[in-house]
N, C-alpha and C. Protein backbone atom coordinates (compact mmCIF):
# COMPACT_ATOMS: atom_id res chain seq x y z
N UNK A 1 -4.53 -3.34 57.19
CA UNK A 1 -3.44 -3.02 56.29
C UNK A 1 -3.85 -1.91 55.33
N UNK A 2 -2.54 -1.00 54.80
CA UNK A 2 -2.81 -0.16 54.03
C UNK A 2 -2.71 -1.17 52.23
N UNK A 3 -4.10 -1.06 51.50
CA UNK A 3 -4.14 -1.44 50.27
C UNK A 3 -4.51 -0.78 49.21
N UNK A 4 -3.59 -0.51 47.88
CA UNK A 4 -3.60 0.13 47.13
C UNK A 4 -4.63 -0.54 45.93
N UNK A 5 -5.49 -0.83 45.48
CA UNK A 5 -5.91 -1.22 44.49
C UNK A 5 -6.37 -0.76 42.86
N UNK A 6 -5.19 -1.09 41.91
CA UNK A 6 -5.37 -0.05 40.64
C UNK A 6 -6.11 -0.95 39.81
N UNK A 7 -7.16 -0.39 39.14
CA UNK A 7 -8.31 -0.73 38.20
C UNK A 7 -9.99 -1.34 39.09
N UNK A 8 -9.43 -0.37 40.66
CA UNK A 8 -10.60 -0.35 40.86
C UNK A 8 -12.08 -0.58 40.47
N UNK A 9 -12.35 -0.12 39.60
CA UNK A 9 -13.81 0.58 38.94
C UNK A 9 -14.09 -0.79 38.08
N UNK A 10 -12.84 -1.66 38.04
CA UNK A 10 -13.31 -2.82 36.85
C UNK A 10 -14.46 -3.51 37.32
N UNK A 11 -14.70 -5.63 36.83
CA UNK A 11 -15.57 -6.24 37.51
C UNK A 11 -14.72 -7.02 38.44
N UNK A 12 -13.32 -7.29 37.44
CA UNK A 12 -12.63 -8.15 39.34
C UNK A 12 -12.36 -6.83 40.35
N UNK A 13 -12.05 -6.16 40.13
CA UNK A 13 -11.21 -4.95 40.67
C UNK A 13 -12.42 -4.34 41.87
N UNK A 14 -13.23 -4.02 41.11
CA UNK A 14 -14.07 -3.72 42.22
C UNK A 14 -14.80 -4.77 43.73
N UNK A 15 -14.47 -5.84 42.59
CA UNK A 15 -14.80 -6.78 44.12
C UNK A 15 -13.95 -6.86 44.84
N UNK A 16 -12.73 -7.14 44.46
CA UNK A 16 -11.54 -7.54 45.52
C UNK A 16 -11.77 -6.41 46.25
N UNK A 17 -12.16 -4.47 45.98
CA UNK A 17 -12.22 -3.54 46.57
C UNK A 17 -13.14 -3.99 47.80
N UNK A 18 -14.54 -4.34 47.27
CA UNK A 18 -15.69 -4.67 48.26
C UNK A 18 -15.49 -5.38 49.53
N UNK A 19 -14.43 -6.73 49.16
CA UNK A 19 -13.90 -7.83 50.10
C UNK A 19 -12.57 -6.94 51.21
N UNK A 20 -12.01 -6.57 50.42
CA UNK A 20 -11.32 -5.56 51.33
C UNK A 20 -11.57 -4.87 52.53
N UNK A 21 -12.33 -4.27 51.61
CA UNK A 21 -13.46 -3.25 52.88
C UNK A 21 -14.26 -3.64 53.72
N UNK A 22 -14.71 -5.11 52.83
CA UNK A 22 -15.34 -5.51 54.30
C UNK A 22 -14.52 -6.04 55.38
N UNK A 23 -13.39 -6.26 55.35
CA UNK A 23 -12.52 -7.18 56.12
C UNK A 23 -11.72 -6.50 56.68
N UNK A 24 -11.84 -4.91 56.58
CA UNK A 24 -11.33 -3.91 57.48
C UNK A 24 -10.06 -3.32 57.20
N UNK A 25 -9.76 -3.60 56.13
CA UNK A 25 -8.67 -2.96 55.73
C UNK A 25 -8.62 -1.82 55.07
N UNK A 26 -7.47 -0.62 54.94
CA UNK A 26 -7.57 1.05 54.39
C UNK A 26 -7.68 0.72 52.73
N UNK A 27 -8.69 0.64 51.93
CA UNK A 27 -8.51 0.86 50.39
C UNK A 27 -8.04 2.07 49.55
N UNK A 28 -7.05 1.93 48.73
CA UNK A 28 -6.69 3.49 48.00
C UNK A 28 -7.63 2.88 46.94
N UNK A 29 -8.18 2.89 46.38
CA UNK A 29 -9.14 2.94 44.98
C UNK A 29 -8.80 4.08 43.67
N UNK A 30 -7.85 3.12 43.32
CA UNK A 30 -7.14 4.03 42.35
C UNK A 30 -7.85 3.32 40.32
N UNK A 31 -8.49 4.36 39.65
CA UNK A 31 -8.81 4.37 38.63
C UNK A 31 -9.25 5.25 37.63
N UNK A 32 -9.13 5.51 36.76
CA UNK A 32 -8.90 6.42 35.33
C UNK A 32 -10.15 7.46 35.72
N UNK A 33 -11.15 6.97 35.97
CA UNK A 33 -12.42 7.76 36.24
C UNK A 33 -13.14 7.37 37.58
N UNK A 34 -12.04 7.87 39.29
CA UNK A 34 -12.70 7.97 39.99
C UNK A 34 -14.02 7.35 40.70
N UNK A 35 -14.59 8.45 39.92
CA UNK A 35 -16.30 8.78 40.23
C UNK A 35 -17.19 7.53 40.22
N UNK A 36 -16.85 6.38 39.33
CA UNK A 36 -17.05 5.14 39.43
C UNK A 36 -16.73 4.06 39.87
N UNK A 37 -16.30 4.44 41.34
CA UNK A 37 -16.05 3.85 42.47
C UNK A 37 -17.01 3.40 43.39
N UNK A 38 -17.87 2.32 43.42
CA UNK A 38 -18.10 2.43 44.55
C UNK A 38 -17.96 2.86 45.99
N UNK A 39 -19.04 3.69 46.80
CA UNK A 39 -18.70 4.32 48.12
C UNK A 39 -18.76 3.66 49.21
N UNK A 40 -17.45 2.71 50.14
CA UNK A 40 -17.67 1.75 50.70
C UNK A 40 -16.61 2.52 51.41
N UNK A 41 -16.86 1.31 53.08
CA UNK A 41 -16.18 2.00 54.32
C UNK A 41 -14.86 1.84 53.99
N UNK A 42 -13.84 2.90 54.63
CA UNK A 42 -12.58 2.56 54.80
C UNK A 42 -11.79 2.84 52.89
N UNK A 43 -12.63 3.12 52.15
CA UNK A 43 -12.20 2.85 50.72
C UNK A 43 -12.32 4.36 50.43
N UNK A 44 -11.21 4.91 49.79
CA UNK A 44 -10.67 6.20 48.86
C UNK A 44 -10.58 6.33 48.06
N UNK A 45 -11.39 6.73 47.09
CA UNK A 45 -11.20 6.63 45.82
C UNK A 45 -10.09 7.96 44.79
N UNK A 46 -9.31 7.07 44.24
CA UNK A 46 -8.16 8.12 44.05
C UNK A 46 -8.05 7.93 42.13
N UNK A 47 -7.60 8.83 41.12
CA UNK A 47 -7.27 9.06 40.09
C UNK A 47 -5.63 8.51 39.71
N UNK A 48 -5.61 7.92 38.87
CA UNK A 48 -4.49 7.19 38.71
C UNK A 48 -4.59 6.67 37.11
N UNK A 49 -3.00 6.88 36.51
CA UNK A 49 -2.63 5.73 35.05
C UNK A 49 -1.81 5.05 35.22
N UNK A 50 -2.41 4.05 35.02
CA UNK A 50 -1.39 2.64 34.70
C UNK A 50 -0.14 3.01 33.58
N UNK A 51 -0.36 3.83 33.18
CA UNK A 51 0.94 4.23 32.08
C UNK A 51 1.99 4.64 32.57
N UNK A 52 1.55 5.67 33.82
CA UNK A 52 2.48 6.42 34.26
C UNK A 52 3.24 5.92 35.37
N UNK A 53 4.24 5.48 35.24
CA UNK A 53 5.00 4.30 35.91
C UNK A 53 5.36 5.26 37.69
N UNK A 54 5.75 6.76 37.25
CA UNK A 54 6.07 7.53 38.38
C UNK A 54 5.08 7.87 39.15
N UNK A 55 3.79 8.08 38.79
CA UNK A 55 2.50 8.27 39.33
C UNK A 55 2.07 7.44 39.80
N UNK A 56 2.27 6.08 39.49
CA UNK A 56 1.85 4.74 40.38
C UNK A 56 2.96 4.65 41.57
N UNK A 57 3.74 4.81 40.99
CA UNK A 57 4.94 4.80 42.69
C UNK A 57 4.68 5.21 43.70
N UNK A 58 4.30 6.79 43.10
CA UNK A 58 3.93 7.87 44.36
C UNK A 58 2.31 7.45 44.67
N UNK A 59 1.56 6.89 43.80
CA UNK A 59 0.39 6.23 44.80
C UNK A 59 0.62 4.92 45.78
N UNK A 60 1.28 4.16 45.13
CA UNK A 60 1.34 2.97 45.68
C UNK A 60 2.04 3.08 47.19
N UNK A 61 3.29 4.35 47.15
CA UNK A 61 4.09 4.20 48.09
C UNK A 61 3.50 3.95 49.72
N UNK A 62 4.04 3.97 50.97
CA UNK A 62 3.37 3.66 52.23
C UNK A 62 2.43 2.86 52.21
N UNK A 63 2.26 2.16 51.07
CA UNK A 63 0.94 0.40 51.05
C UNK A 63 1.77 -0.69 51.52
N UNK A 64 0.91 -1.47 52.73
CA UNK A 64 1.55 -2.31 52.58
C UNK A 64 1.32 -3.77 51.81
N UNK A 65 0.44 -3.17 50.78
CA UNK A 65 0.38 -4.16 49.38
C UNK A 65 -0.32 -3.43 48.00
N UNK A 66 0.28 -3.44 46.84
CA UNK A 66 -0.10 -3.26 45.75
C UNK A 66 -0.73 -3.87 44.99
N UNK A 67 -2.04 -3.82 44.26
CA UNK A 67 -2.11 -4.66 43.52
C UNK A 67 -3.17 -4.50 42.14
N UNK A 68 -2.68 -4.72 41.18
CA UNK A 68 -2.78 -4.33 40.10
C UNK A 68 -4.00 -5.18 38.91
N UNK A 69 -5.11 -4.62 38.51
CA UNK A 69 -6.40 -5.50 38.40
C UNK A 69 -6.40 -4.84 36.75
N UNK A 70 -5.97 -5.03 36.18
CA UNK A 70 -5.62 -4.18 35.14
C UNK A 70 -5.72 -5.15 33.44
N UNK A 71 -6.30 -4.69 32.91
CA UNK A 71 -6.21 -5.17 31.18
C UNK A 71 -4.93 -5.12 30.76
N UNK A 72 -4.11 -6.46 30.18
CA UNK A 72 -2.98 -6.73 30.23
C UNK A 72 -2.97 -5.81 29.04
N UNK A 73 -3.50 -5.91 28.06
CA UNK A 73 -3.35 -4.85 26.85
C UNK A 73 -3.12 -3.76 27.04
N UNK A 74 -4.11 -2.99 27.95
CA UNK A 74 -4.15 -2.22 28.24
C UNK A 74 -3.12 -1.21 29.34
N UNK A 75 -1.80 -2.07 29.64
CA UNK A 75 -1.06 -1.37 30.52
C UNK A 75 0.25 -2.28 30.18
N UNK A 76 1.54 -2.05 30.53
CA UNK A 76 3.03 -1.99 30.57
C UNK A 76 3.35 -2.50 31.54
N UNK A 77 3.16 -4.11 31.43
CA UNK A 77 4.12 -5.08 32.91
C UNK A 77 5.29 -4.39 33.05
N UNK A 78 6.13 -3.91 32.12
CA UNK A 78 7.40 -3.31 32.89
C UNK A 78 7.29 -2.14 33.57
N UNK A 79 6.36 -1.01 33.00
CA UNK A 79 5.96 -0.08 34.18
C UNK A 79 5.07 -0.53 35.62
N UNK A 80 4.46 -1.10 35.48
CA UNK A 80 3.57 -1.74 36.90
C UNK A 80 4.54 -2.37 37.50
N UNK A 81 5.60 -3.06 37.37
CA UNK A 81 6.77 -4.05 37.84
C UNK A 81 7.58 -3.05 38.55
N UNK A 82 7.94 -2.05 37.55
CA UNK A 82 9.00 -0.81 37.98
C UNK A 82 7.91 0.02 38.84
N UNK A 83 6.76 0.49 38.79
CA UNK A 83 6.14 0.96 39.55
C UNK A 83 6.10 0.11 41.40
N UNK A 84 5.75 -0.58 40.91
CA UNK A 84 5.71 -1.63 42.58
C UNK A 84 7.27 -1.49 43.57
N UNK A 85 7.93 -1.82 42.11
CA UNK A 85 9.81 -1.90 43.27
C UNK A 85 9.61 -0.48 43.29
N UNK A 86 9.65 0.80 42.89
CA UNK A 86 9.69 1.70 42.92
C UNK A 86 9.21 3.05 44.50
N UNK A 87 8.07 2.04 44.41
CA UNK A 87 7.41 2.56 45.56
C UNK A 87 7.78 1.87 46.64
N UNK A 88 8.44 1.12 47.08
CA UNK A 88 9.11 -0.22 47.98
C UNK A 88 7.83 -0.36 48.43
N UNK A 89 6.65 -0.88 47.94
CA UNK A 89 5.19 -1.65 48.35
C UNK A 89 5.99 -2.86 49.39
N UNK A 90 4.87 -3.39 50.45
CA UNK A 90 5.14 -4.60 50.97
C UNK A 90 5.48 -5.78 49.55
N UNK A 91 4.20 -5.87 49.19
CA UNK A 91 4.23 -6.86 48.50
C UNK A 91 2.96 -6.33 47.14
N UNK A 92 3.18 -7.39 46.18
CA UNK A 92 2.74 -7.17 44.99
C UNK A 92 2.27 -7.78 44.32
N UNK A 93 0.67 -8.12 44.29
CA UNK A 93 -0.82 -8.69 43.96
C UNK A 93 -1.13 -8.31 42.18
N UNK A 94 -0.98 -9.37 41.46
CA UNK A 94 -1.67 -8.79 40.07
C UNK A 94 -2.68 -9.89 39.96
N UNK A 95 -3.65 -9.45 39.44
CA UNK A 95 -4.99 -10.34 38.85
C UNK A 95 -4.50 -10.62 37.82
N UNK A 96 -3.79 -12.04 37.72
CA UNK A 96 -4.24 -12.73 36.10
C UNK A 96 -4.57 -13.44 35.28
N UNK A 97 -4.42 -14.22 34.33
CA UNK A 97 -5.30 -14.52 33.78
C UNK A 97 -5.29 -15.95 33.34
N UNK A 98 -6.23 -16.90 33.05
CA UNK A 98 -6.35 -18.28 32.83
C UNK A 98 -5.07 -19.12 31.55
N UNK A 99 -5.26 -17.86 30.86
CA UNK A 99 -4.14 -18.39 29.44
C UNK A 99 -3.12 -19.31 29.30
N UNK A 100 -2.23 -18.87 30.92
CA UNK A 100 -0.91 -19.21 30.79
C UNK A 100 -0.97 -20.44 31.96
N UNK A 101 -2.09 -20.97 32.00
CA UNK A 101 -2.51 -22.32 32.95
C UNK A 101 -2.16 -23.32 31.93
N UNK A 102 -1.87 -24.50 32.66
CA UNK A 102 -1.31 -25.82 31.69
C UNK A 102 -2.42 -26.47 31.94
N UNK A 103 -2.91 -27.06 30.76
CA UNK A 103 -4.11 -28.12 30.45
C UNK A 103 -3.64 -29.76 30.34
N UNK A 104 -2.31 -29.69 29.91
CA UNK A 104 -1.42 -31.09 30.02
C UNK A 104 0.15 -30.48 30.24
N UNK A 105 1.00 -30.95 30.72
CA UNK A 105 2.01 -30.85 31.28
C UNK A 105 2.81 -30.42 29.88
N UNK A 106 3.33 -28.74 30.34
CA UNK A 106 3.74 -27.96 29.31
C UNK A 106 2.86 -27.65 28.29
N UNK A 107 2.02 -27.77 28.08
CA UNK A 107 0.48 -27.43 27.46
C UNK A 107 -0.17 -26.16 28.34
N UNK A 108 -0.07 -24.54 27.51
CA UNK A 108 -0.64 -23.85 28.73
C UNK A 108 -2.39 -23.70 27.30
N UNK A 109 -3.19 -23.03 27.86
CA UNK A 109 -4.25 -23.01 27.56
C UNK A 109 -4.43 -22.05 26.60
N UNK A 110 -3.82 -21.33 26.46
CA UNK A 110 -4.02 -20.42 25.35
C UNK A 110 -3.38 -20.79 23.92
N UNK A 111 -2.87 -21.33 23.97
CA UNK A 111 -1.72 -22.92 23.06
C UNK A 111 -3.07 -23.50 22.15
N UNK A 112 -4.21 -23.99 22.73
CA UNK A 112 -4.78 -24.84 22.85
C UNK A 112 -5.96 -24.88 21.49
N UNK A 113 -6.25 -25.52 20.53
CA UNK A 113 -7.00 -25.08 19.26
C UNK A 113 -8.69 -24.60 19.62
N UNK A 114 -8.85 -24.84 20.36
CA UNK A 114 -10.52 -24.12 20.97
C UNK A 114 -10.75 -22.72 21.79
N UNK A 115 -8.90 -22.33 21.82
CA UNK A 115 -8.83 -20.86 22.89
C UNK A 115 -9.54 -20.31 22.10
N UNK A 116 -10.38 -19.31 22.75
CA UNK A 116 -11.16 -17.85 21.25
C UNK A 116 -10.52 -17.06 21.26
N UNK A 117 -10.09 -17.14 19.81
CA UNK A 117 -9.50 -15.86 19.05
C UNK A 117 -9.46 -14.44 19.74
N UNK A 118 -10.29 -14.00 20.35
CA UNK A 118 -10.65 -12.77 20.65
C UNK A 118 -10.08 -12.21 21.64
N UNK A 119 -9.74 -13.75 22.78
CA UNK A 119 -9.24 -13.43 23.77
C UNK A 119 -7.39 -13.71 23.82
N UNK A 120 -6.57 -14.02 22.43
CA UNK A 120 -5.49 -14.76 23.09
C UNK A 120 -4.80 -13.66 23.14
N UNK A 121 -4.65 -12.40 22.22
CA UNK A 121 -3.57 -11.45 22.59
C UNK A 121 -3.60 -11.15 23.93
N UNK A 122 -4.47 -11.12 24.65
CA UNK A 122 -4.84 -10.51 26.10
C UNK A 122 -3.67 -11.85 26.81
N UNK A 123 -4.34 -12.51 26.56
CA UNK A 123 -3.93 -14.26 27.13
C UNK A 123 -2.22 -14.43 27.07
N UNK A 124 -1.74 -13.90 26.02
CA UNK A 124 -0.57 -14.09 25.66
C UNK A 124 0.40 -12.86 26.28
N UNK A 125 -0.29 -11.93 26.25
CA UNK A 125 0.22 -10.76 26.84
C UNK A 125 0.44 -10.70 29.09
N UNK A 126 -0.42 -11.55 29.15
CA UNK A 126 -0.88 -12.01 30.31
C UNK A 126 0.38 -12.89 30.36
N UNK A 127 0.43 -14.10 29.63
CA UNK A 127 1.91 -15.09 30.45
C UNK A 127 2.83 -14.12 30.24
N UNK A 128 3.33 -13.31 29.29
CA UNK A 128 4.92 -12.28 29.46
C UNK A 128 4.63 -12.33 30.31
N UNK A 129 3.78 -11.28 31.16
CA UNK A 129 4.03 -10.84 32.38
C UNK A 129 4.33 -11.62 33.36
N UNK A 130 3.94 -12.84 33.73
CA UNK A 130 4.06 -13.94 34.34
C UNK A 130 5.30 -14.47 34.76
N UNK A 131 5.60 -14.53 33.07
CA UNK A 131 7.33 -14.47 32.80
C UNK A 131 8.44 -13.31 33.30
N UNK A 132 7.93 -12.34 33.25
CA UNK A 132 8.82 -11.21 33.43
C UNK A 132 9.00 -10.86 35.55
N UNK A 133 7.44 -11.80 36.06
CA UNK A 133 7.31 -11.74 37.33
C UNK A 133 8.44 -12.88 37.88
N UNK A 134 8.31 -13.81 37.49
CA UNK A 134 9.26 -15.61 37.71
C UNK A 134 11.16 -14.95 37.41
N UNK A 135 11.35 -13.80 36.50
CA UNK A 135 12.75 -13.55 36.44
C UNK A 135 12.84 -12.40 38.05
N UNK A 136 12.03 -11.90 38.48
CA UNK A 136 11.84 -10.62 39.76
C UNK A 136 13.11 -11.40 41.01
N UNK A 137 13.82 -10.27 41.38
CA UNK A 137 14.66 -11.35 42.20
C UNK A 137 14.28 -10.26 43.56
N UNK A 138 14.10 -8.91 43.06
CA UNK A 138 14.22 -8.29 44.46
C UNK A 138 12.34 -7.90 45.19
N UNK A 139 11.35 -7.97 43.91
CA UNK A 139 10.07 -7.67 44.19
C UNK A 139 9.05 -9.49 45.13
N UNK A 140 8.74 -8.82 45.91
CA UNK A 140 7.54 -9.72 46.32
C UNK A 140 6.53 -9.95 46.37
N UNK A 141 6.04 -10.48 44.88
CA UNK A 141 4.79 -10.56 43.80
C UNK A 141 4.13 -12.07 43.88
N UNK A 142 2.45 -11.93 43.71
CA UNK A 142 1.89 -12.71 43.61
C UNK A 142 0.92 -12.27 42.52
N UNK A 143 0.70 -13.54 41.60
CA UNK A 143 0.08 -13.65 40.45
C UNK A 143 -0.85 -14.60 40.39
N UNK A 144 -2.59 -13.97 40.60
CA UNK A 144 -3.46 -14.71 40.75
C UNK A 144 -4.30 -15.38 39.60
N UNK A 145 -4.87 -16.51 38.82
CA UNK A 145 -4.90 -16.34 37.51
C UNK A 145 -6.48 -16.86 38.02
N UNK A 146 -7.78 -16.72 37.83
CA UNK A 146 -8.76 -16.93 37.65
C UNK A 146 -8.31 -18.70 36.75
N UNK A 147 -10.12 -19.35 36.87
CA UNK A 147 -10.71 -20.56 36.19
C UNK A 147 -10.75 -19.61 34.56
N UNK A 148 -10.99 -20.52 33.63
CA UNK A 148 -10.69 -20.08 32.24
C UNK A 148 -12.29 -19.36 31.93
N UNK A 149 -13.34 -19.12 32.66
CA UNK A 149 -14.27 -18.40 32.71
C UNK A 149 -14.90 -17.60 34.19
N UNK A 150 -14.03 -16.03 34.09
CA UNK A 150 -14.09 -15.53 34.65
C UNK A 150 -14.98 -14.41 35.17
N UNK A 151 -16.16 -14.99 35.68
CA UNK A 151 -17.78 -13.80 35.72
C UNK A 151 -19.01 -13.39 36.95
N UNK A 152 -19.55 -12.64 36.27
CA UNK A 152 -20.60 -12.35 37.30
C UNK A 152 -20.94 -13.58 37.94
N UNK A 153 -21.44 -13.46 39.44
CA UNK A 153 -22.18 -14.80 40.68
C UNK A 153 -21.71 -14.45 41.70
N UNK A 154 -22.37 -15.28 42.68
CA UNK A 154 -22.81 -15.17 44.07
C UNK A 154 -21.01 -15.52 44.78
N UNK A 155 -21.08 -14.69 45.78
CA UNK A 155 -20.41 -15.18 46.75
C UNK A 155 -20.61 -16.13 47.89
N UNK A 156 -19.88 -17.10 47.34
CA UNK A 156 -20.00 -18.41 47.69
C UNK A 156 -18.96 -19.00 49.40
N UNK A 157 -17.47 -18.39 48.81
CA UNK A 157 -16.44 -18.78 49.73
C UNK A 157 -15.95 -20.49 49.57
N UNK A 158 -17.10 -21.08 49.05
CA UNK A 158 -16.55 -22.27 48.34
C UNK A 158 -15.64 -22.45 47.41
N UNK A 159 -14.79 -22.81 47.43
CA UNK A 159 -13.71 -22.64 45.68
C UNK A 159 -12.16 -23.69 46.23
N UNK A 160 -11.83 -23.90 45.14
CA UNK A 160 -10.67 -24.69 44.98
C UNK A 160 -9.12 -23.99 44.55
N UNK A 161 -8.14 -23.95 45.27
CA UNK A 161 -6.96 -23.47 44.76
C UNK A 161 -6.34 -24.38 44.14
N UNK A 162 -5.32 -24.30 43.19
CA UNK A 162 -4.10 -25.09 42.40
C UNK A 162 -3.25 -24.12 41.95
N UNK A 163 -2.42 -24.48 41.20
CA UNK A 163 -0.82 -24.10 41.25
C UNK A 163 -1.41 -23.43 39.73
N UNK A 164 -0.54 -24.04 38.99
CA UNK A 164 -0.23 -23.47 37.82
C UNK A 164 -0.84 -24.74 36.68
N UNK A 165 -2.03 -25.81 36.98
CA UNK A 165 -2.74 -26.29 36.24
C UNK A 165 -4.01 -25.76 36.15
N UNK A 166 -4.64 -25.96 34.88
CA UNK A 166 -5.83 -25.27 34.95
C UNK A 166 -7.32 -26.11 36.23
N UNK A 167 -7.74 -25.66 36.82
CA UNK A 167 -9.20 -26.39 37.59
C UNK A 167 -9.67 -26.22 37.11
N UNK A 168 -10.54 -27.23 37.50
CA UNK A 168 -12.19 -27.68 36.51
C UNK A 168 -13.27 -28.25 37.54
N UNK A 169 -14.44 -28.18 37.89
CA UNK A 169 -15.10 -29.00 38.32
C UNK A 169 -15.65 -30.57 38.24
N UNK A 170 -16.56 -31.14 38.51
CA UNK A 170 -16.93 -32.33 37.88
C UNK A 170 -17.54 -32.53 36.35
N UNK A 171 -17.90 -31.63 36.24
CA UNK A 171 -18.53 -31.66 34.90
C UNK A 171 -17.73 -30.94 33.88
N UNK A 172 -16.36 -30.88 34.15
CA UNK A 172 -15.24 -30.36 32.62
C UNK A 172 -15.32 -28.53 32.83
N UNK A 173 -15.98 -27.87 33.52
CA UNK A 173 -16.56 -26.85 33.29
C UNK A 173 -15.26 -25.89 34.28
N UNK A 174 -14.68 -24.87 33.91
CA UNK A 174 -13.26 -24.39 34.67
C UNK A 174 -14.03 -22.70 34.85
N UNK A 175 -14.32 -22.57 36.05
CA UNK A 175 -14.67 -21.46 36.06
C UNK A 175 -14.65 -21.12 37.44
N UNK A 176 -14.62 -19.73 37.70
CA UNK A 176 -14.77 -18.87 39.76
C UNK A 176 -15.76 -17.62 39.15
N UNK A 177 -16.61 -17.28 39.96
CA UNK A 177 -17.16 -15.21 39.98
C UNK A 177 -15.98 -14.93 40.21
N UNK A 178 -15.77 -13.66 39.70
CA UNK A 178 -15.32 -12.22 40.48
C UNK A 178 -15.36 -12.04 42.12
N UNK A 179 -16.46 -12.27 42.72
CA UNK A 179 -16.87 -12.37 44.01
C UNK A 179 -16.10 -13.52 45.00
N UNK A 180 -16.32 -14.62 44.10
CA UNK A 180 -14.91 -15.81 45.11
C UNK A 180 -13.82 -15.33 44.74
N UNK A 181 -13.40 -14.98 43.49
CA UNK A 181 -11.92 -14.79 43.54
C UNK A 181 -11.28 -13.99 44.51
N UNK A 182 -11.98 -12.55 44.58
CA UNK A 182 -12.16 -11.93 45.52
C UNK A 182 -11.29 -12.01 47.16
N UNK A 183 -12.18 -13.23 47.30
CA UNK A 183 -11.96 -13.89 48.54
C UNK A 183 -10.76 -14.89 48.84
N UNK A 184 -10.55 -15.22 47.28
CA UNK A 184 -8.77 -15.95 47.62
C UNK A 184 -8.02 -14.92 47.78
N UNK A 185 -8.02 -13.76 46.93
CA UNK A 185 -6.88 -12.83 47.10
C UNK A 185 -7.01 -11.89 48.02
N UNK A 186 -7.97 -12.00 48.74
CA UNK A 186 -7.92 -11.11 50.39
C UNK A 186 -7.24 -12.10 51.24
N UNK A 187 -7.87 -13.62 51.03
CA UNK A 187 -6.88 -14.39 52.12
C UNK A 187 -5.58 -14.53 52.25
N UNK A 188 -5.43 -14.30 50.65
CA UNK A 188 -3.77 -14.44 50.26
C UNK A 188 -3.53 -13.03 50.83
N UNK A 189 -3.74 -12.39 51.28
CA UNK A 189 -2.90 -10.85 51.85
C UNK A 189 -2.84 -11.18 53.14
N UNK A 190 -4.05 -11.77 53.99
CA UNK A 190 -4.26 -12.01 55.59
C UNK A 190 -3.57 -12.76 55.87
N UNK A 191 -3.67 -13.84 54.97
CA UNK A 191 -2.30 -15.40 54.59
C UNK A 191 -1.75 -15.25 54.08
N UNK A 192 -0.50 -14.82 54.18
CA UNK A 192 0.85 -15.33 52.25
C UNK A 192 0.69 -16.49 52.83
N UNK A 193 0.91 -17.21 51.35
CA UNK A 193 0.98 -18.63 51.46
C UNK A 193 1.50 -19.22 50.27
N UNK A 194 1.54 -17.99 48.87
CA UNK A 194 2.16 -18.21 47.70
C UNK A 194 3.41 -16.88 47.58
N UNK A 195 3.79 -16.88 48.01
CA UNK A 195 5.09 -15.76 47.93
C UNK A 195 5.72 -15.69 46.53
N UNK A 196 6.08 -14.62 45.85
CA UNK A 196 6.89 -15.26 44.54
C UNK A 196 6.61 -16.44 43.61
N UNK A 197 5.08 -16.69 43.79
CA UNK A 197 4.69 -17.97 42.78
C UNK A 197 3.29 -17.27 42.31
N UNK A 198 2.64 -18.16 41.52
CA UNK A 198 1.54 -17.83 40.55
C UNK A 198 0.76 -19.39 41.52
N UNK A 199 -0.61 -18.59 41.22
CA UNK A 199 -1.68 -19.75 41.93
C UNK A 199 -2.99 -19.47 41.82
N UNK A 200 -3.75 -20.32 41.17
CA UNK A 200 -5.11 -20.22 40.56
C UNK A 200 -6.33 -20.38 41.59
N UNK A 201 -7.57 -20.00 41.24
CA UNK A 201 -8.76 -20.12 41.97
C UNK A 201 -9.74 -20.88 41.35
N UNK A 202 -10.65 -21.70 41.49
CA UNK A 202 -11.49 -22.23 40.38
C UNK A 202 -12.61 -23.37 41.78
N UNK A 203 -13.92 -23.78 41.10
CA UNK A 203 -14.66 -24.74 41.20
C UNK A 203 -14.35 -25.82 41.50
């Protein structure tokens, strides 16, 4: 498949790139500074802003999946949204984020008096989008949200999916690498299996 991937150069972004490539699919490797792309088979590394809602169209266009790895702060769910329908992408992949996971029923995690400060604008900015994906009637978007500690480690291929509650392991501890997540959201392209829904990865 042809795959567009914007925020390449990040730490999820570049893996999902890596898993890609290894699994034989065309990568566009689209990010602010190129040059900090890893040089992997089948992968193109291309210049691109998340701001520019018309410039993502015309990259994204002829993919037959988009998907967007991007600092919620840092970019305009309604341009990336309008960018995706825009370009008529197959379908439409965003990395996001643990926040807007429920810890008790209607309880999402960023709600929660132990969230860190540091992280909730991101967190909060992260469910809009979520929200603004769940109103989409004509786009065909998937919204992947990482365990509530999302980091460097081994690729494992071991990992647990759930919906829209937060996972945890045996020991309370809610966390995936970069490197497994990776590997749910390549399967989810080889597999749809969440169409138009949000669905987590975790331990």
């Amino acid at each position: 498949m042809k795959i567009a991937v914007t925020g390449a150069s990040g730490r999820a972004g570049s893996e999902i790139t890596r898993e890609l490539s290894r699994r034989g699919h065309a990568v566009t490797a689209i990010a602010r500074n190129p040059e900090k792309i890893a040089h992997l088979p089948n992968v193109t590394p291309t210049k691109g802003d998340v701001l520019d809602q018309a410039g993502l169209a015309k990259l994204w266009a002829g993919h037959d999946v988009a998907i967007s790895s991007v600092h919620f702060l840092a970019s305009d769910p309604d341009k990336l949204i309008g960018a995706a329908k825009d370009s008529k992408v197959g379908r439409y992949l965003v990395v996001g984020g643990a926040g807007s996971l429920e810890v008790a029923p209607g309880v999402k995690l960023v709600t929660t008096p132990g969230f860190p400060a540091q992280y909730k604008a991101e967190a909060e900015k992260g469910s809009a989008f979520l929200d603004l994906l769940r109103q989409e009637n004509e786009l065909n978007w998937t919204f992947i949200s990482p365990s509530a500690l999302f980091v460097e480690g081994e690729r494992t291929g071991k990992f647990r999916l759930g919906t829209d509650q937060l996972l945890a392991d045996a020991s309370g501890k809610s966390w995936i690498t970069f490197a497994d997540y990776a590997i749910a959201l390549a399967d989810e392209i080889d597999r749809p299996s969440h169409l138009r829904k949000r669905f987590t990865v975790g331990y």
